[in-house]
C-alpha atoms as a PDB file:
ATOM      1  CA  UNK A   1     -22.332 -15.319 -47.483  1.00  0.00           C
ATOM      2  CA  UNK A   2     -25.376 -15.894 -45.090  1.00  0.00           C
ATOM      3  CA  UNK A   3     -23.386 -18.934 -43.800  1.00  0.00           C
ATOM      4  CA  UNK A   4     -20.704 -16.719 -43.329  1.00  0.00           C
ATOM      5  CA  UNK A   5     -22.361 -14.272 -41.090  1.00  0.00           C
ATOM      6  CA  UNK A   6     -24.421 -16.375 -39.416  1.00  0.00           C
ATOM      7  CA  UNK A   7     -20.941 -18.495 -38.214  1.00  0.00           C
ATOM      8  CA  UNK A   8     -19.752 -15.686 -36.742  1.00  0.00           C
ATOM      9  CA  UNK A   9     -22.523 -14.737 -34.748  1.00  0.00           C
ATOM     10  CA  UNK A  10     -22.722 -18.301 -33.226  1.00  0.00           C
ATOM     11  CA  UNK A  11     -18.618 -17.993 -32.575  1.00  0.00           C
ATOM     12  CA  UNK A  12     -19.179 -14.550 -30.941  1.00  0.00           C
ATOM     13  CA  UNK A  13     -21.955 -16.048 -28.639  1.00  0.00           C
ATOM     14  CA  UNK A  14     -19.776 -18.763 -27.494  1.00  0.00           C
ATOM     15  CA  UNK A  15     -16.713 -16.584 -26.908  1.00  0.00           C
ATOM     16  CA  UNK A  16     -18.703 -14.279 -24.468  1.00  0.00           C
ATOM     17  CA  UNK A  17     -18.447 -14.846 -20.755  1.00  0.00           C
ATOM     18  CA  UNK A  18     -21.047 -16.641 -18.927  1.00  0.00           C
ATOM     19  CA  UNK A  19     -20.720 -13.542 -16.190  1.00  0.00           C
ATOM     20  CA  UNK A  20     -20.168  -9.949 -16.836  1.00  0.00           C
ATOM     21  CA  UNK A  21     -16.535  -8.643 -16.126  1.00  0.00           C
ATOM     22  CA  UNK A  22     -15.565  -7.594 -12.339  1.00  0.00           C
ATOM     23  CA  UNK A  23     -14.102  -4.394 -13.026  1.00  0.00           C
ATOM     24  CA  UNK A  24     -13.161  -4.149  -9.413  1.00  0.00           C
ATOM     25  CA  UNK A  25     -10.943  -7.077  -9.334  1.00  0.00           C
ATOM     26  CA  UNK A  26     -11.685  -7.778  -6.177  1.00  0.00           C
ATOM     27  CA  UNK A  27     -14.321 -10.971  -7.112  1.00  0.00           C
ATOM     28  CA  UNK A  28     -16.738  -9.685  -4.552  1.00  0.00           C
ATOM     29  CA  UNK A  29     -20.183  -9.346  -6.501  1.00  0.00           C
ATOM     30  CA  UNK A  30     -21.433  -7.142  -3.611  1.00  0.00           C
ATOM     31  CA  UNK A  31     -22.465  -3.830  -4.439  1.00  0.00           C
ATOM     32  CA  UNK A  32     -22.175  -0.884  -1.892  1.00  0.00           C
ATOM     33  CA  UNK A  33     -24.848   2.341  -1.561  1.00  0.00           C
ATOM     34  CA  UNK A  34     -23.196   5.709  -1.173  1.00  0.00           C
ATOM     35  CA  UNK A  35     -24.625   6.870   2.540  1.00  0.00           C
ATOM     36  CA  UNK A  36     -22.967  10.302   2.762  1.00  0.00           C
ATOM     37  CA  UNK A  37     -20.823  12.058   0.408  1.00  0.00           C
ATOM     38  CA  UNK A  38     -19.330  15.455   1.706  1.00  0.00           C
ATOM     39  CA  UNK A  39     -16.916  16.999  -0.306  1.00  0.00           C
ATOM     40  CA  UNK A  40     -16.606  20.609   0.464  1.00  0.00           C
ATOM     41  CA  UNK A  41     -13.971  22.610  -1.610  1.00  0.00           C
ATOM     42  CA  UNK A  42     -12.760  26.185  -0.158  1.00  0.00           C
ATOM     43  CA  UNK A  43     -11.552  29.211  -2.989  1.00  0.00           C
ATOM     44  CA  UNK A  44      -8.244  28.863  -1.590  1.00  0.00           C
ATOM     45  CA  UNK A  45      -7.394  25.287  -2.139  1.00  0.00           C
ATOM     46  CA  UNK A  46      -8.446  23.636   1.170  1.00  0.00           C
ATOM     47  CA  UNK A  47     -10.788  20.835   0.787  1.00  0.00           C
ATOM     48  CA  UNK A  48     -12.865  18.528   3.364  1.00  0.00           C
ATOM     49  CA  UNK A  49     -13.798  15.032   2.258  1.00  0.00           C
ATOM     50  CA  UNK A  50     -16.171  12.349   4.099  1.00  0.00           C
ATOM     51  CA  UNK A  51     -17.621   9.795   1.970  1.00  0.00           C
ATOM     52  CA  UNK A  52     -19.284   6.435   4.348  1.00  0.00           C
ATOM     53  CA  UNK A  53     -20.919   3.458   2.335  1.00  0.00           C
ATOM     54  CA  UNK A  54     -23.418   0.740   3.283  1.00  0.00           C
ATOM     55  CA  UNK A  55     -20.559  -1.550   3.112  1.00  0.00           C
ATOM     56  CA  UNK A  56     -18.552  -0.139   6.006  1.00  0.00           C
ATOM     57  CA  UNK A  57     -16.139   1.828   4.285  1.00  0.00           C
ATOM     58  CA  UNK A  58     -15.465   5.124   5.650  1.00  0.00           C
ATOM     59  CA  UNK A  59     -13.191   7.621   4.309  1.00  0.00           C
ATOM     60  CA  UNK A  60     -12.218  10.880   5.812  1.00  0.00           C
ATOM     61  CA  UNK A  61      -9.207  13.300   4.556  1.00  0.00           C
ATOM     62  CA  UNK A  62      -8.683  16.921   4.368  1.00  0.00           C
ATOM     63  CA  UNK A  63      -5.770  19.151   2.608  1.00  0.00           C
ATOM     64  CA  UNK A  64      -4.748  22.114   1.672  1.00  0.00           C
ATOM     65  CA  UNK A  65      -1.979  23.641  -0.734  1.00  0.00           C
ATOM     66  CA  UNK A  66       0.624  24.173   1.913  1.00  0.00           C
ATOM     67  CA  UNK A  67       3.083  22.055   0.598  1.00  0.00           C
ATOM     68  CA  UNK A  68       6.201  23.048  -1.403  1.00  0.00           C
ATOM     69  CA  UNK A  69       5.044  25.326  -4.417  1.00  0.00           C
ATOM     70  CA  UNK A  70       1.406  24.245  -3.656  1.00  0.00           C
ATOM     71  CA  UNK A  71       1.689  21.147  -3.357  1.00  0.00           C
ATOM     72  CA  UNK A  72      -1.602  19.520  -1.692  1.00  0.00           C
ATOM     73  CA  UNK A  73      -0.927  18.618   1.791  1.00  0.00           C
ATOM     74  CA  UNK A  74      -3.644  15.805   2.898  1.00  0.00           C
ATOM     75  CA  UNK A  75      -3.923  13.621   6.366  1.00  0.00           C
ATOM     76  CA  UNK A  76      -7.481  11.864   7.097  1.00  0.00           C
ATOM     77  CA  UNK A  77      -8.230   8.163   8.317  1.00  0.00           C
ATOM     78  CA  UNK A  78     -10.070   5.082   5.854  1.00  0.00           C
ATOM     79  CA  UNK A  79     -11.935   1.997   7.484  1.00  0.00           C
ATOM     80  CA  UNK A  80     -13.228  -0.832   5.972  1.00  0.00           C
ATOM     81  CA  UNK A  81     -13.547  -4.504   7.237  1.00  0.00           C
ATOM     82  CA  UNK A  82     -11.231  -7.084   5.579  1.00  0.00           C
ATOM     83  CA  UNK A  83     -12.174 -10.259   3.748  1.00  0.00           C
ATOM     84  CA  UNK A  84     -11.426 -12.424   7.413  1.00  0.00           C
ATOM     85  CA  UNK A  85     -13.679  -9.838   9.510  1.00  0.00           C
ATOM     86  CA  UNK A  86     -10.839  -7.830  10.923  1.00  0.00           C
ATOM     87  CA  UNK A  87     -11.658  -4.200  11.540  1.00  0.00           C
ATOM     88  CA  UNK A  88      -8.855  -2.122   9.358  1.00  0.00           C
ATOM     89  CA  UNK A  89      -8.449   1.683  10.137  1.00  0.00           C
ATOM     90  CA  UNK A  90      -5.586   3.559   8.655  1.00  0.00           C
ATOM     91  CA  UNK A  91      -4.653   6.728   9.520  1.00  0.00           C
ATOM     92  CA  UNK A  92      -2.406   8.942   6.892  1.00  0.00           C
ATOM     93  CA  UNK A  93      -0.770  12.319   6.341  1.00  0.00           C
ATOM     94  CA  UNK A  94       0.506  13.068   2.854  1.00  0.00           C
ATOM     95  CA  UNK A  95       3.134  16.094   2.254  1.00  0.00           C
ATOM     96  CA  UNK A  96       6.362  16.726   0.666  1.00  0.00           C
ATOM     97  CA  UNK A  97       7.949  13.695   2.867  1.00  0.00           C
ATOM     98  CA  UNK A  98       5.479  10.744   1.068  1.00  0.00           C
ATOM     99  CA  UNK A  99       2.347   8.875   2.077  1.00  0.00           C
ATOM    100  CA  UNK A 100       3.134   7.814   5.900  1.00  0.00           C
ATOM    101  CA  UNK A 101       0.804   5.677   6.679  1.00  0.00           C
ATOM    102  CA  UNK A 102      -0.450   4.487  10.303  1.00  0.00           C
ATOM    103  CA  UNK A 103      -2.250   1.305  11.444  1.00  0.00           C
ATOM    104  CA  UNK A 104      -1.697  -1.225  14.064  1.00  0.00           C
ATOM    105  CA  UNK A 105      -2.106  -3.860  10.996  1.00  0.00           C
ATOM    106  CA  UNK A 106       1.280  -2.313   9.384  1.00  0.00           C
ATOM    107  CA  UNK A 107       4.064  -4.205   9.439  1.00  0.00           C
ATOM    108  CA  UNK A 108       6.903  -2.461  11.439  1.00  0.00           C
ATOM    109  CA  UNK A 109      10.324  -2.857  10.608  1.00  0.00           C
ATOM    110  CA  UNK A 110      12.931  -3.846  13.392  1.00  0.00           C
ATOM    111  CA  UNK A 111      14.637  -0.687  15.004  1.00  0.00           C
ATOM    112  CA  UNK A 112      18.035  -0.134  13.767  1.00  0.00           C
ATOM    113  CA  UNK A 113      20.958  -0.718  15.232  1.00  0.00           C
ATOM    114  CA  UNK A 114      18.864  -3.867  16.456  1.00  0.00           C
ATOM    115  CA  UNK A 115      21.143  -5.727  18.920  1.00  0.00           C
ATOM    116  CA  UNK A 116      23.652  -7.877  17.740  1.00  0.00           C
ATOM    117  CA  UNK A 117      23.871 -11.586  18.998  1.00  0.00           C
ATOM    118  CA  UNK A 118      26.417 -12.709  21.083  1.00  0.00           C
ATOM    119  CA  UNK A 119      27.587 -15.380  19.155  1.00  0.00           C
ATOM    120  CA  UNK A 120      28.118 -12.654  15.885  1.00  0.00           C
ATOM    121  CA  UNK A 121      30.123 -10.462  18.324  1.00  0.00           C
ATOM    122  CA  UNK A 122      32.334 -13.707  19.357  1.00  0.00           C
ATOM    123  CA  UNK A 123      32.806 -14.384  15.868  1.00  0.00           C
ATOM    124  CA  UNK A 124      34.008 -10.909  15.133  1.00  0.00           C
ATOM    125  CA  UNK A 125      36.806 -10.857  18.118  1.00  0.00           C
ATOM    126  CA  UNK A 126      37.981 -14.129  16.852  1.00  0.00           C
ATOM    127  CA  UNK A 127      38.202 -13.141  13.340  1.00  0.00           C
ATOM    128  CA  UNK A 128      39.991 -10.091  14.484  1.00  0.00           C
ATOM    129  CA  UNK A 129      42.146 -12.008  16.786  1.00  0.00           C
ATOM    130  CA  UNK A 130      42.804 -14.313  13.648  1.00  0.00           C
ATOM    131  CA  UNK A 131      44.067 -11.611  11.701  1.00  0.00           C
ATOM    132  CA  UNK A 132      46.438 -10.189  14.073  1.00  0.00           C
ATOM    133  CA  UNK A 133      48.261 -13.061  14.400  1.00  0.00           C
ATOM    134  CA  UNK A 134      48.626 -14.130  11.150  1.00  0.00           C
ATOM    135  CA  UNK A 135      52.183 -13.293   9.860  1.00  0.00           C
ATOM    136  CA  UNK A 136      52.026 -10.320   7.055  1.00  0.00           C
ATOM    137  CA  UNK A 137      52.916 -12.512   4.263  1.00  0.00           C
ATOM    138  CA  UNK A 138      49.910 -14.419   5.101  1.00  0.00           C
ATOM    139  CA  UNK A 139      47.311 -11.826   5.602  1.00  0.00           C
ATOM    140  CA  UNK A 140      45.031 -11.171   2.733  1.00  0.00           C
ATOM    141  CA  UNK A 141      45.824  -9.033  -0.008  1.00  0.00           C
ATOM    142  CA  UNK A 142      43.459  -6.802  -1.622  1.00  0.00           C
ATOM    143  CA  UNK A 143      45.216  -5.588  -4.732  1.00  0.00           C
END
């Protein structure tokens, strides 16, 4: 029985890590001190938040239940420097219509209608040209 035991104490010591567990994901080991922490909550539901850390992060928001049947309505900015250096600042609002995010980092879709190359439009008037002189019996038939 002692063997026993005494097995399965040696397995468990080679089964744990070597390192404890990131629980941030991130695998940074750096740890970050808590400079200022300002959170200042009003009776009727408004709030003020600024938290800054030793790291460079920098968070500031506000909100306040204006949004459909309450509904917090937030906008603030967040900072941080990324992993290559690069200076990241969002800034956000946050109602009824979503997180809408705003950064010069975001990508940006194309605008819509985008223009349409001249060689698509050439293909379209030939196409259409195409079809109106094929005979009837030839043009295509859906059914």
């Amino acid at each position: 029985m002692k063997f026993v035991i005494i097995a399965a104490l040696v397995a468990v010591a080679f089964a744990a890590p070597d390192r404890p567990y990131n629980t941030y994901g991130s695998g940074s080991s750096e740890e970050a001190e808590i400079l200022q922490h300002d959170f200042v909550l009003e009776d009727d539901g408004r709030y003020n938040l600024d938290v800054k850390t030793s790291n460079g992060i920098s968070v500031s928001q506000h909100g306040s239940p204006d949004g459909p049947k309450g509904a917090v309505v937030k906008s603030g900015v967040f900072s941080y420097t990324a992993p290559d250096g690069t200076p990241v600042q969002v800034k956000f609002v946050a109602n009824e219509h979503g997180f809408q995010p705003e950064s010069d980092l975001l990508p940006v879709a194309p605008e819509f209608p985008h223009p349409i190359p001249q060689f698509v439009l050439d293909q379209i008037a030939k196409a259409a040209e195409e079809d109106r002189n094929r005979s009837p019996e030839d043009r295509y038939s859906y059914a």
